[in-house]
C-alpha atoms as a PDB file:
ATOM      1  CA  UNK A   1       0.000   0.000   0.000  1.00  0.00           C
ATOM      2  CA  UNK A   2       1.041   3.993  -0.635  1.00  0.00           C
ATOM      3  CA  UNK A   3       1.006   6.064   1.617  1.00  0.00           C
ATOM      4  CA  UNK A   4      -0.233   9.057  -0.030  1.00  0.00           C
ATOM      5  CA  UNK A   5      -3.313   9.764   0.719  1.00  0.00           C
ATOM      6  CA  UNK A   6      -5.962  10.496  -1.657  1.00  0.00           C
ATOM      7  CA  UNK A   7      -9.889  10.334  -1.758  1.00  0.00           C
ATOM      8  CA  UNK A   8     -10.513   6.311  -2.339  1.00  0.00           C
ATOM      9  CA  UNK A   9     -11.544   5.680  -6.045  1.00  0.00           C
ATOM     10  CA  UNK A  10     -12.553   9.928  -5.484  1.00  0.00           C
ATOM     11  CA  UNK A  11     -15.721   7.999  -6.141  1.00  0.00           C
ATOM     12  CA  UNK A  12     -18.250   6.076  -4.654  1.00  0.00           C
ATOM     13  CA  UNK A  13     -18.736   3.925  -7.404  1.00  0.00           C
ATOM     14  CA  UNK A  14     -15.410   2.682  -7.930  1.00  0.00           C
ATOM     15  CA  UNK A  15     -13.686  -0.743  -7.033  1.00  0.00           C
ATOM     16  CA  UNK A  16     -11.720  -0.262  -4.368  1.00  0.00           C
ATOM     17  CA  UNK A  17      -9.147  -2.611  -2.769  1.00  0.00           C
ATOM     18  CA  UNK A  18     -10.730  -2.272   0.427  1.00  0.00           C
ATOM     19  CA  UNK A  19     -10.194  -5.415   2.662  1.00  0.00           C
ATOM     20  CA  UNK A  20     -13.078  -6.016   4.311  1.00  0.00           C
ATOM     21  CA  UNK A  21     -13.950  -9.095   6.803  1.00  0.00           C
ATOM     22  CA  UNK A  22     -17.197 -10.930   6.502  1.00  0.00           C
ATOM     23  CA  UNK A  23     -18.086 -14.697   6.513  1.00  0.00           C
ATOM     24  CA  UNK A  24     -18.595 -16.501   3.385  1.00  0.00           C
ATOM     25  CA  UNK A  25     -18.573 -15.807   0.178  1.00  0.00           C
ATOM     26  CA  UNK A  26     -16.134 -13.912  -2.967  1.00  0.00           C
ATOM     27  CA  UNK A  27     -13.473 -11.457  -2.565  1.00  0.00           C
ATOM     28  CA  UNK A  28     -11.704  -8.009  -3.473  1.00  0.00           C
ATOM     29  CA  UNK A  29      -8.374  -6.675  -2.052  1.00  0.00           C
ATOM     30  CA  UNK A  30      -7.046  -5.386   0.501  1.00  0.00           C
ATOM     31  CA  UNK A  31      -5.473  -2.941   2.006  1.00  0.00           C
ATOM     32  CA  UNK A  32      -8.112  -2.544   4.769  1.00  0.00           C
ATOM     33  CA  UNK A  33     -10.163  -4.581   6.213  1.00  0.00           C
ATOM     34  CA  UNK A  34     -14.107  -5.160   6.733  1.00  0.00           C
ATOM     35  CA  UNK A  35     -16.055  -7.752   7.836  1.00  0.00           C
ATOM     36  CA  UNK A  36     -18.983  -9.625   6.434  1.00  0.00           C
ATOM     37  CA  UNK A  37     -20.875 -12.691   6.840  1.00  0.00           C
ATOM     38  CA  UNK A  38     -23.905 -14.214   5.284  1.00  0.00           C
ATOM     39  CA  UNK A  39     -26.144 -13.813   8.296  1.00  0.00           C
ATOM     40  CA  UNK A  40     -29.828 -14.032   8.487  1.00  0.00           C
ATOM     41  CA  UNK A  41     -29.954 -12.679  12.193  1.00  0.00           C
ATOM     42  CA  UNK A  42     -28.048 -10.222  14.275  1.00  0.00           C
ATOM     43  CA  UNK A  43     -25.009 -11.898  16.771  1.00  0.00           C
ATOM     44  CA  UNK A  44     -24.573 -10.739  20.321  1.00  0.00           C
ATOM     45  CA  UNK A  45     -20.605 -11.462  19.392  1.00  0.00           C
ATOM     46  CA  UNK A  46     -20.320 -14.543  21.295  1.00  0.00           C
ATOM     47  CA  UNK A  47     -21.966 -16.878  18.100  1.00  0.00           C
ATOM     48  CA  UNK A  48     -25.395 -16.637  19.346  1.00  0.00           C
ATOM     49  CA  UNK A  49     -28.314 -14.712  17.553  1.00  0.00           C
ATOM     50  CA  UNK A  50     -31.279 -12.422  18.482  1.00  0.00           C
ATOM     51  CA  UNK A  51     -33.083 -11.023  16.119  1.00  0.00           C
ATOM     52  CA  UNK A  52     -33.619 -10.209  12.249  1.00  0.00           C
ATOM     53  CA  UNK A  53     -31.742  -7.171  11.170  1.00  0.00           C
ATOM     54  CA  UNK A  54     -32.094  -4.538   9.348  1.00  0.00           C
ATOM     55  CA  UNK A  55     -30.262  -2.243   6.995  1.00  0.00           C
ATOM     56  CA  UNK A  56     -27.471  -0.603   9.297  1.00  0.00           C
ATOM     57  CA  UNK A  57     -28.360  -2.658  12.082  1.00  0.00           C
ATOM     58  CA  UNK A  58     -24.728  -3.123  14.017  1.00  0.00           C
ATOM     59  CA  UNK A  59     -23.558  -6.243  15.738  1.00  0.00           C
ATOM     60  CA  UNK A  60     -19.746  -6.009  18.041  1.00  0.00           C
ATOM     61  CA  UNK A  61     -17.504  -8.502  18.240  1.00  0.00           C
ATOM     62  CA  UNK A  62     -15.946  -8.535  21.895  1.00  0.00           C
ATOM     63  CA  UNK A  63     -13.011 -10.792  22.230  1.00  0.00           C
ATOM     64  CA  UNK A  64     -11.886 -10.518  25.633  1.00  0.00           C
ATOM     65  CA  UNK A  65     -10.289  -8.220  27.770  1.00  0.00           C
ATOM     66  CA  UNK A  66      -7.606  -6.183  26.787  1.00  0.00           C
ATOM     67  CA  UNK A  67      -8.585  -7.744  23.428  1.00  0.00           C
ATOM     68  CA  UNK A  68      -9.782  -5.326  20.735  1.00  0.00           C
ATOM     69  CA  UNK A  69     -13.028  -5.467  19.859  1.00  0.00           C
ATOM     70  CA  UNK A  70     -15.133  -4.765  16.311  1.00  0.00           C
ATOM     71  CA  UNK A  71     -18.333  -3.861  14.608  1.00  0.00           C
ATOM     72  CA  UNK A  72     -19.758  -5.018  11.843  1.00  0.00           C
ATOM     73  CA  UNK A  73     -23.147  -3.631   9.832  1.00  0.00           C
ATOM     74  CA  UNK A  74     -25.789  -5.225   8.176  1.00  0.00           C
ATOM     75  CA  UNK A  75     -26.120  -4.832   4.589  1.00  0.00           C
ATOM     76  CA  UNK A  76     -29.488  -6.033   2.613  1.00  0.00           C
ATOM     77  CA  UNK A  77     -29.008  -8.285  -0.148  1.00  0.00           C
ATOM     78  CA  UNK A  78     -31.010  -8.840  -3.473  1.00  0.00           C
ATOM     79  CA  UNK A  79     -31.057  -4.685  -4.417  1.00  0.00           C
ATOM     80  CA  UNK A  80     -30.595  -3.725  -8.133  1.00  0.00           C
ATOM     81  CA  UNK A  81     -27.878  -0.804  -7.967  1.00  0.00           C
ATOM     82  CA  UNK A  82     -26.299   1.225 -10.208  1.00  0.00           C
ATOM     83  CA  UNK A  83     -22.511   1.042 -11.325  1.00  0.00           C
ATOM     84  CA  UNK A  84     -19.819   3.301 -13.189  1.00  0.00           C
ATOM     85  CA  UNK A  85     -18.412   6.752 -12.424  1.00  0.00           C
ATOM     86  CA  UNK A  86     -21.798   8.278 -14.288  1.00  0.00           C
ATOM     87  CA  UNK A  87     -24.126   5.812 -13.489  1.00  0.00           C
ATOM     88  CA  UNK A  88     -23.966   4.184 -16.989  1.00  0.00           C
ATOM     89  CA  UNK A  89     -21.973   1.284 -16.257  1.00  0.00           C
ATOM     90  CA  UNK A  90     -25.148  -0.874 -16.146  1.00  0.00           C
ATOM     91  CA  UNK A  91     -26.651  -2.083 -13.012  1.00  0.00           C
ATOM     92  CA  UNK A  92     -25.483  -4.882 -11.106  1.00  0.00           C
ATOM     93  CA  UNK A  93     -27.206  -7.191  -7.896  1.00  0.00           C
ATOM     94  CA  UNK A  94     -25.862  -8.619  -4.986  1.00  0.00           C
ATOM     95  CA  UNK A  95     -28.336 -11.839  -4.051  1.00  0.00           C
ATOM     96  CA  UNK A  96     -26.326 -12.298  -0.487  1.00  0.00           C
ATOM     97  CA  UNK A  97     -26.939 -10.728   2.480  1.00  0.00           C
ATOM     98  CA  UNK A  98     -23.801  -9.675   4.217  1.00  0.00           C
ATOM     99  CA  UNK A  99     -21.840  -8.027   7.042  1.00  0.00           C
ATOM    100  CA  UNK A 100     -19.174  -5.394   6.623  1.00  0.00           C
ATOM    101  CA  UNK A 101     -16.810  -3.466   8.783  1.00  0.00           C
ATOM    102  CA  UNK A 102     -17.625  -0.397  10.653  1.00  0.00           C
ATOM    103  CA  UNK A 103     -14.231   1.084   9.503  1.00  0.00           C
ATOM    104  CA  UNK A 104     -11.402  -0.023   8.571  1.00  0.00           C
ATOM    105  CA  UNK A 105      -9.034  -2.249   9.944  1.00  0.00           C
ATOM    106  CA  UNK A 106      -7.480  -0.700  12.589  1.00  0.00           C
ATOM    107  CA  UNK A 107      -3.446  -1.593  13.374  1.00  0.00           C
ATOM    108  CA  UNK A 108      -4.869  -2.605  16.767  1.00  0.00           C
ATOM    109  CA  UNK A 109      -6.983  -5.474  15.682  1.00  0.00           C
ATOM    110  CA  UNK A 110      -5.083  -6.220  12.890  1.00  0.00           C
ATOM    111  CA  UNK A 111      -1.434  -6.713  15.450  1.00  0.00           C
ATOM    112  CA  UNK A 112      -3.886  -8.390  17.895  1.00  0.00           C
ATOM    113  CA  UNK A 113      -4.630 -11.333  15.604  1.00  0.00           C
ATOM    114  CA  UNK A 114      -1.305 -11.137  13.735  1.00  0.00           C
ATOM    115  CA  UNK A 115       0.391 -11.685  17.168  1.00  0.00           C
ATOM    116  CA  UNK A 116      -2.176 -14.319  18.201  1.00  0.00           C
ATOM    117  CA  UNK A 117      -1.471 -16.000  14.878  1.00  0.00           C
ATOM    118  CA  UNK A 118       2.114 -16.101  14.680  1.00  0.00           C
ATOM    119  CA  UNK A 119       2.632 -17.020  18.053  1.00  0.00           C
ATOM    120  CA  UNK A 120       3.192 -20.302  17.955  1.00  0.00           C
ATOM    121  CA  UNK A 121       0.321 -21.614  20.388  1.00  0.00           C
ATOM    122  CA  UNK A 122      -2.847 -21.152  18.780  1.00  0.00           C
ATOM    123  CA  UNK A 123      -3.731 -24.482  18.457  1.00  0.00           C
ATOM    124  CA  UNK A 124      -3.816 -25.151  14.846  1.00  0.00           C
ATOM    125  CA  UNK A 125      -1.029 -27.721  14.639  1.00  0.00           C
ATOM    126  CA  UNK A 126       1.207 -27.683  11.784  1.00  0.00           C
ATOM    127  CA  UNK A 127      -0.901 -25.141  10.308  1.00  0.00           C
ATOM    128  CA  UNK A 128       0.786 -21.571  12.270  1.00  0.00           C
ATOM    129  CA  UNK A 129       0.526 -18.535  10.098  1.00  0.00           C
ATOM    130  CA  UNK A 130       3.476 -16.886   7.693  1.00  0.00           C
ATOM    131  CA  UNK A 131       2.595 -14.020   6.800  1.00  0.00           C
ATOM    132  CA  UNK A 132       4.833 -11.660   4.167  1.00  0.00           C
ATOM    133  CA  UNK A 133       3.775  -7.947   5.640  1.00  0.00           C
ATOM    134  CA  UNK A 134       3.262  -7.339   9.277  1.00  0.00           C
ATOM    135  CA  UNK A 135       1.587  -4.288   8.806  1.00  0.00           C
ATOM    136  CA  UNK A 136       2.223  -0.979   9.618  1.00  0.00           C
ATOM    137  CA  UNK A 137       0.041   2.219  11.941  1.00  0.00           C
ATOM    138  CA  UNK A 138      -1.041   4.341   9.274  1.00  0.00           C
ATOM    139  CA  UNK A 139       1.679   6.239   7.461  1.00  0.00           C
ATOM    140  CA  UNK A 140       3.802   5.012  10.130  1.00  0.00           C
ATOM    141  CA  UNK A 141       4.900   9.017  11.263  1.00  0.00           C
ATOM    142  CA  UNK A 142       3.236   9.143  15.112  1.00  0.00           C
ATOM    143  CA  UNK A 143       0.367   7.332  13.868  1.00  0.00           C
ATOM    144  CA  UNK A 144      -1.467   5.283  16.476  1.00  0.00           C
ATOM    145  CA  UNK A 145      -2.912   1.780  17.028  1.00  0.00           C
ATOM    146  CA  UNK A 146      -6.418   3.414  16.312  1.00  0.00           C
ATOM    147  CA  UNK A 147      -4.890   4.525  12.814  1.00  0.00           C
ATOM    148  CA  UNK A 148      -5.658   1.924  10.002  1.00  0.00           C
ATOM    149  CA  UNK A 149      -3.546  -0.981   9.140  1.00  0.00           C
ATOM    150  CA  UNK A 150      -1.865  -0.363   5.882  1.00  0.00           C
ATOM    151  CA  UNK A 151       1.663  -1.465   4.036  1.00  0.00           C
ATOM    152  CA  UNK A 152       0.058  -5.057   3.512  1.00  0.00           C
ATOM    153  CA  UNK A 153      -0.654  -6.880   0.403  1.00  0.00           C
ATOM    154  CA  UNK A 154      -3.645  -8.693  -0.503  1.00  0.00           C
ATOM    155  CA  UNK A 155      -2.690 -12.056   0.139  1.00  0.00           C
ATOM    156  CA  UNK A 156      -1.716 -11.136   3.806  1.00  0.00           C
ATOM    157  CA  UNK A 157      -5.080  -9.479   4.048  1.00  0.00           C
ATOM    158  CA  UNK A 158      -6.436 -12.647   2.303  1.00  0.00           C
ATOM    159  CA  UNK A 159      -4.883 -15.052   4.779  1.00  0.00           C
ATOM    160  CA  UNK A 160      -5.108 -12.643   7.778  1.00  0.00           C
ATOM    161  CA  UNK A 161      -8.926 -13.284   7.506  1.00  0.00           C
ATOM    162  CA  UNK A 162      -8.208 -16.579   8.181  1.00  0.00           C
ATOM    163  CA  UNK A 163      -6.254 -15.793  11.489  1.00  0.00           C
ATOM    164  CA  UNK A 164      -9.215 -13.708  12.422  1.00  0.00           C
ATOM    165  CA  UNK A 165     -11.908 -16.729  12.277  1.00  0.00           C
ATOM    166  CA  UNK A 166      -9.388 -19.101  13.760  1.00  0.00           C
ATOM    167  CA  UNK A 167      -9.223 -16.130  16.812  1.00  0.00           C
ATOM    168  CA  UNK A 168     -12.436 -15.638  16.850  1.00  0.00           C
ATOM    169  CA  UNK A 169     -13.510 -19.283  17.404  1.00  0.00           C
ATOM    170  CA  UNK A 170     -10.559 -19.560  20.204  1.00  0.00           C
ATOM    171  CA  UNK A 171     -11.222 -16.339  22.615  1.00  0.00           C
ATOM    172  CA  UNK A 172     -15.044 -16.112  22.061  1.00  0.00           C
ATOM    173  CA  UNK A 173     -16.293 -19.807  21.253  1.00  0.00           C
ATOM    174  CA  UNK A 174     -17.462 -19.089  17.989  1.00  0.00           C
ATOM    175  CA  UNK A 175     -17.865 -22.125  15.438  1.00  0.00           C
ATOM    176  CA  UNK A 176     -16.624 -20.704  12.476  1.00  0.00           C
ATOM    177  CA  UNK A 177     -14.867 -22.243   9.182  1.00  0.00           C
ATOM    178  CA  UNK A 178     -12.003 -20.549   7.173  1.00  0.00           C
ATOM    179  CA  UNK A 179     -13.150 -19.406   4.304  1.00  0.00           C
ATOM    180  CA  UNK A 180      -9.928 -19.413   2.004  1.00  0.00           C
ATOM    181  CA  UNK A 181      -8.929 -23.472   2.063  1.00  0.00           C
ATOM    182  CA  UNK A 182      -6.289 -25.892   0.393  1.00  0.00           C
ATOM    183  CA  UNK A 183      -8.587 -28.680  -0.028  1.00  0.00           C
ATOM    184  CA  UNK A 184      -9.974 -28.698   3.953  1.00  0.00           C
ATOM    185  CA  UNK A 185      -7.012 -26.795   5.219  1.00  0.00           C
ATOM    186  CA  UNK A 186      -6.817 -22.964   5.771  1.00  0.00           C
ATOM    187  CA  UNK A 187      -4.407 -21.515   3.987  1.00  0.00           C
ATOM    188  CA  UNK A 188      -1.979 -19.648   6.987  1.00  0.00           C
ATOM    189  CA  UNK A 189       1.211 -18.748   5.210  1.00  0.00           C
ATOM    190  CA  UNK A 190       0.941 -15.700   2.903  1.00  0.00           C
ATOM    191  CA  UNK A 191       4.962 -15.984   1.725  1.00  0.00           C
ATOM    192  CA  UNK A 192       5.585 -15.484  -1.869  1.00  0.00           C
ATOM    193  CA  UNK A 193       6.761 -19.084  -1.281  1.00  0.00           C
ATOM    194  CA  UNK A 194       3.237 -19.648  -1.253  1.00  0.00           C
ATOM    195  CA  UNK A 195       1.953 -16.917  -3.448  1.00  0.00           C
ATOM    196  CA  UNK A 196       0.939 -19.502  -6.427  1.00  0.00           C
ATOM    197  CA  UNK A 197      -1.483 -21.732  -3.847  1.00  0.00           C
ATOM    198  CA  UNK A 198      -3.077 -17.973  -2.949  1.00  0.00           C
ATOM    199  CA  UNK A 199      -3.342 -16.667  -6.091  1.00  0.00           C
ATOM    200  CA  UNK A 200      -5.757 -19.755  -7.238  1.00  0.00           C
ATOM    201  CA  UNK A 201      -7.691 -20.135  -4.351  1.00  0.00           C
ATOM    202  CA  UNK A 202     -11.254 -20.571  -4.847  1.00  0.00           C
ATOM    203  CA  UNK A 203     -13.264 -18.737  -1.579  1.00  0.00           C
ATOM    204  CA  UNK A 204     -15.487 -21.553   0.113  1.00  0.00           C
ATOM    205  CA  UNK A 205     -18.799 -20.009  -0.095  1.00  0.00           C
ATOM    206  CA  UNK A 206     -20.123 -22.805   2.780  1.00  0.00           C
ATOM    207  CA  UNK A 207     -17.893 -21.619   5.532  1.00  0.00           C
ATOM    208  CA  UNK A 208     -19.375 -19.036   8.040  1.00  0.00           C
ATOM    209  CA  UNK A 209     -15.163 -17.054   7.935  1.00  0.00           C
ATOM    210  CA  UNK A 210     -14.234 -13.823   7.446  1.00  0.00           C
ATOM    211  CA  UNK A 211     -13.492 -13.085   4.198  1.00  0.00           C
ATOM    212  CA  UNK A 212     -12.780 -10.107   1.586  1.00  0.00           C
ATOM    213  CA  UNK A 213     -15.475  -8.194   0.052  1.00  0.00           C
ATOM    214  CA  UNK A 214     -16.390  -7.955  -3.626  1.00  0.00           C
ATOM    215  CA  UNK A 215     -16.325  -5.449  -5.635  1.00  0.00           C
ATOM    216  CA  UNK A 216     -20.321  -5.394  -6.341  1.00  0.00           C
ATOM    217  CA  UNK A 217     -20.363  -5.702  -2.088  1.00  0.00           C
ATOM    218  CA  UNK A 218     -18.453  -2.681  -1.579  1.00  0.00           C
ATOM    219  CA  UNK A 219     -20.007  -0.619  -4.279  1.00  0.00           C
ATOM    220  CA  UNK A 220     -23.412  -1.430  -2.632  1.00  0.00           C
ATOM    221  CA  UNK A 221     -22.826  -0.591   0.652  1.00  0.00           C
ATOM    222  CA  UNK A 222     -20.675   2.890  -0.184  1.00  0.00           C
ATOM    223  CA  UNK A 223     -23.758   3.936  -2.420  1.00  0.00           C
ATOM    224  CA  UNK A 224     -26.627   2.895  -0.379  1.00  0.00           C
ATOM    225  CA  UNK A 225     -28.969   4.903   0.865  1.00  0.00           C
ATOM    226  CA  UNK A 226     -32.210   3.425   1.617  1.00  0.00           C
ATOM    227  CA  UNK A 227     -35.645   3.663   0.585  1.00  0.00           C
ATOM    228  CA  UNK A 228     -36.560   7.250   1.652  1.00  0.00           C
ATOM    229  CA  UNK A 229     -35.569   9.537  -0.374  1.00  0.00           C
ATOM    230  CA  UNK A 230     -32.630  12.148   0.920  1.00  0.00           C
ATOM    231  CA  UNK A 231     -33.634  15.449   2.037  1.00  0.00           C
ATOM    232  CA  UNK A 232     -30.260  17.063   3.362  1.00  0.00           C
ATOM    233  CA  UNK A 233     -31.263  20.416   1.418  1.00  0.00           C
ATOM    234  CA  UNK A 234     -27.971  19.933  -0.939  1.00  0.00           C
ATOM    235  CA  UNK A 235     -27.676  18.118  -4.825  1.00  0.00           C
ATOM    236  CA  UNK A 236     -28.043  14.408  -3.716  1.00  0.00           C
ATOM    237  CA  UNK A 237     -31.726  15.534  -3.232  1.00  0.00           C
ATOM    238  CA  UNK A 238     -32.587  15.778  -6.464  1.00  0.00           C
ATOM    239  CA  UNK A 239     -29.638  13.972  -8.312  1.00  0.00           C
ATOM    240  CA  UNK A 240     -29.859  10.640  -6.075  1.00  0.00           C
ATOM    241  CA  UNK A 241     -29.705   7.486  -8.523  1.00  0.00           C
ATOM    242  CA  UNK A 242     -33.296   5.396  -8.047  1.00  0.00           C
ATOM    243  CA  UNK A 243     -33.765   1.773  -8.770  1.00  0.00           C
ATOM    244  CA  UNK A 244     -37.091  -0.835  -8.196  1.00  0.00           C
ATOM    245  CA  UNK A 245     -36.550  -3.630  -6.352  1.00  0.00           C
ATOM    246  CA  UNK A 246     -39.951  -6.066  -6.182  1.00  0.00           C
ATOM    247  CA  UNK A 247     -42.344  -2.325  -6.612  1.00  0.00           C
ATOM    248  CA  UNK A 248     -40.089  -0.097  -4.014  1.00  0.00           C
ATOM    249  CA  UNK A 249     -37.926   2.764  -5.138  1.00  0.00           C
ATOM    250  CA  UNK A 250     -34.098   2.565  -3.563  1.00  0.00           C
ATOM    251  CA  UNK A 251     -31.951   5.406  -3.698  1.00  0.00           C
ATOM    252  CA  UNK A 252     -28.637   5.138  -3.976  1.00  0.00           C
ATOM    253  CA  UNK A 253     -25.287   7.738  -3.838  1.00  0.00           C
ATOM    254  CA  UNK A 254     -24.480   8.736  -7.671  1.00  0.00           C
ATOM    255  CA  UNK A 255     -21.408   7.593  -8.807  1.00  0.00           C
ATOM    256  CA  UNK A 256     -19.645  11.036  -9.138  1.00  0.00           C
ATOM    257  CA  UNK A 257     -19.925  11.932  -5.088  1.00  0.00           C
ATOM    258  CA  UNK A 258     -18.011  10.098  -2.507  1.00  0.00           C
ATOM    259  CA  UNK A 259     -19.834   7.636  -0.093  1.00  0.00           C
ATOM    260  CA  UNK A 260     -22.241   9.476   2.321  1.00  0.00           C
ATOM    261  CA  UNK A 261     -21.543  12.943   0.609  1.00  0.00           C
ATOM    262  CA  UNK A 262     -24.402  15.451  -0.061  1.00  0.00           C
ATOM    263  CA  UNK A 263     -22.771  16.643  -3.424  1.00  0.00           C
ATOM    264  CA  UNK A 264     -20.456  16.496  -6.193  1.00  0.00           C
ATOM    265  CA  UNK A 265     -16.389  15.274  -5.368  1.00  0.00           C
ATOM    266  CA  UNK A 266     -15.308  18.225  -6.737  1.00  0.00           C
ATOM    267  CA  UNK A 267     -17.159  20.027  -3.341  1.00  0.00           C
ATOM    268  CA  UNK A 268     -14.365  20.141  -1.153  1.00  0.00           C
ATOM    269  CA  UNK A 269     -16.655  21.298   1.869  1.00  0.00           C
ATOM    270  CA  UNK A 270     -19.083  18.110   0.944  1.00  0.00           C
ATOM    271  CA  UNK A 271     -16.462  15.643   0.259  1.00  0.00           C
ATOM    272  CA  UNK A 272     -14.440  16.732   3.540  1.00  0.00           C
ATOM    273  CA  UNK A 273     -17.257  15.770   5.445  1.00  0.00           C
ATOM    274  CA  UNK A 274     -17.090  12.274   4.562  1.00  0.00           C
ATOM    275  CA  UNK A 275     -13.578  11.504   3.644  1.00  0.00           C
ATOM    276  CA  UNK A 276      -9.796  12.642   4.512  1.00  0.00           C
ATOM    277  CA  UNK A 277      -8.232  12.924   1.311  1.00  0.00           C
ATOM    278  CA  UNK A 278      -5.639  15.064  -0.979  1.00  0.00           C
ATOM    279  CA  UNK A 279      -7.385  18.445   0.405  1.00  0.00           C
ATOM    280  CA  UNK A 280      -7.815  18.272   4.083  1.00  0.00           C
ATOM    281  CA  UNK A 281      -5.268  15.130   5.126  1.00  0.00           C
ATOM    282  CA  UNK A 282      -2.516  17.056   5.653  1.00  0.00           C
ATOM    283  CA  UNK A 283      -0.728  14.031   3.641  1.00  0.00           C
ATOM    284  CA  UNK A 284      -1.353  11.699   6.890  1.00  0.00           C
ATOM    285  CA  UNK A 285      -3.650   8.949   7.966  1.00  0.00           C
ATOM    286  CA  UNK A 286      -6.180   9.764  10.240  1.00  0.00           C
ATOM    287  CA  UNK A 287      -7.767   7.620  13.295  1.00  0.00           C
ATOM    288  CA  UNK A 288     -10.931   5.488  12.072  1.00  0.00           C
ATOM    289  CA  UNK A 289     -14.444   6.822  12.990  1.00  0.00           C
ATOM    290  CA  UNK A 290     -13.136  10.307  13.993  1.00  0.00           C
ATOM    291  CA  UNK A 291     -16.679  11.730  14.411  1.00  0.00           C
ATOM    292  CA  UNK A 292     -15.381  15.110  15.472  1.00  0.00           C
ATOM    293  CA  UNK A 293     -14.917  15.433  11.954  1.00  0.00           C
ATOM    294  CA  UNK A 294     -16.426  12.913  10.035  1.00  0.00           C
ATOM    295  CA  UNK A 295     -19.563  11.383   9.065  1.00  0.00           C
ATOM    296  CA  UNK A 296     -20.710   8.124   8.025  1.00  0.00           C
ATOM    297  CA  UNK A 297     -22.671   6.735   4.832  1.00  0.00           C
ATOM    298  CA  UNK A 298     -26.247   6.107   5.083  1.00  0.00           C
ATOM    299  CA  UNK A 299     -25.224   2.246   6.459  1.00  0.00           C
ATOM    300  CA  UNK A 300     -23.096   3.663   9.695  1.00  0.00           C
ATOM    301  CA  UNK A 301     -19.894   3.158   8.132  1.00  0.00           C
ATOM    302  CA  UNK A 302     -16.597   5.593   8.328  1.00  0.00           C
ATOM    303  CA  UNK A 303     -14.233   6.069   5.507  1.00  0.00           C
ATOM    304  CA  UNK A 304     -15.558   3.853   2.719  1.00  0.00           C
ATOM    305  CA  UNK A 305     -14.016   6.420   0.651  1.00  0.00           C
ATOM    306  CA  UNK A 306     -10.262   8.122   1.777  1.00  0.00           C
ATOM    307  CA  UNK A 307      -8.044   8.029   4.772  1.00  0.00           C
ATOM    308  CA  UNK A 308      -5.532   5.420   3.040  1.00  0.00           C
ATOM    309  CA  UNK A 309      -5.109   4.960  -0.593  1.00  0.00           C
ATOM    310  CA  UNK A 310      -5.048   1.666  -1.783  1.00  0.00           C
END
């Protein structure tokens, strides 16, 4: 990953490496992390379940004391959405319900399982994690554990997901398979001795793992808006894509504004409110889910677009 820091994909539209965690399913890259799992009911973060969600509904992971904990949010699945920097790109539909990261991976969670994993006593045998980048806070100039992960490369984000099930199942019980497999073992060695076995991997769509996001998953969740229409008095009222899902109108974030902005990218005042980037960064990572000065998307989530280019 650069360090540089630019607006993410300056659009909300765009594929962005974004590593994401959820359970089951495809995958992007990654550079930071969310997580997602095919869920049909919201976990208490201890593998048990209490009720249906709902679009934005939050669920935290708590794995122990002195153990960092995480959030995920729920995203709907089966919406029609639009795709492409103008919103001509055709539409596209993700059938799977899914969970996705708060905000990115922060270098806290990301050391805690990397430690965990590498320590030689986590109780998966031969099977103890490699990993070729140990990550880095931020930009790495009196950046802080609260800072996002970066200065990893996709396979380390690939195979750090599987650390994070395999943690997950040992400090809070959960039950949960890897989702990235050679044959019925998880892959734990992200080398580029082993770069050829992670390159082909085919993502076990059974397993219940964290996991990268797709493209189509993270383009749905930094667009989405919901099914009332906006009202914040600025552009996205009246230039908010629509699509029809089974007879109801979505709205969704056009492809031209970063995620959870009220207009244009080119507004720095609207895009700033939403996203560090190239104008108001000061060329340096920032801490995830600083509300003092930024808001989420329509879903709850921080900095689906800027803080760390990747």
């Amino acid at each position: 990953m650069k360090k540089s820091l630019i607006l993410k994909d300056r659009a909300a539209c765009k594929v962005r490496v974004y590593m994401m965690l959820f359970q089951a399913g495809i995958f992007a890259v990654a550079a930071v992390l969310a997580l997602a799992l095919l869920a049909g009911c919201v976990s208490d973060g201890g593998g048990g379940q209490t009720s249906t969600p709902e679009a934005g509904d939050t669920q935290t992971y708590d794995t122990g004391d002195d153990n960092p904990s995480f959030s995920m949010v729920y995203v709907p699945g089966g919406l029609t959405f639009p795709t492409g920097e103008n919103d001509n790109d055709g539409d596209q539909i993700v059938n799977n319900v899914y969970w996705i990261g708060e905000t990115e991976v922060t270098y806290e969670l990301w050391s805690a399982v990397y430690l965990w994993a590498t320590s030689g006593s986590t109780g998966t045998g031969a099977g103890e994690y490699t990993f070729a980048n140990g990550g880095s806070e931020g930009d790495g100039d009196g950046d802080t554990p609260q800072h996002p992960v970066t200065q990893i490369n996709w396979r380390s984000a690939m195979v750090w997901t599987n650390a994070l099930t395999e943690y997950c199942n040992a400090q809070i019980g959960t039950s949960i398979g890897c989702v990235y497999k050679d044959g019925s073992t998880p892959i734990r060695d992200s080398s580029n001795d082993n770069a050829t076995l992670c390159d082909g991997v085919t993502p076990d769509s059974a397993a219940g793992g964290f996991r990268l996001l797709t493209s189509n998953e993270w383009e749905l969740a930094a667009r989405y808006i919901g099914t009332n229409a906006p009202s914040t008095g600025d552009d996205l009222d009246t230039q908010a894509v629509t699509t029809n899902v089974s007879g109801t109108t979505y709205y969704w974030t056009p492809g031209s504004y970063a995620s959870g902005a009220t207009k244009d990218v080119a507004d720095q005042e609207a895009t700033g409110a939403v996203a560090w980037y190239t104008d108001n960064s000061d060329a340096s990572t920032h801490i995830v889910k600083d509300t003092a000065n930024i808001s989420p998307n329509a879903l709850g989530l921080y900095d689906i677009c800027g803080n760390v280019q990747e």
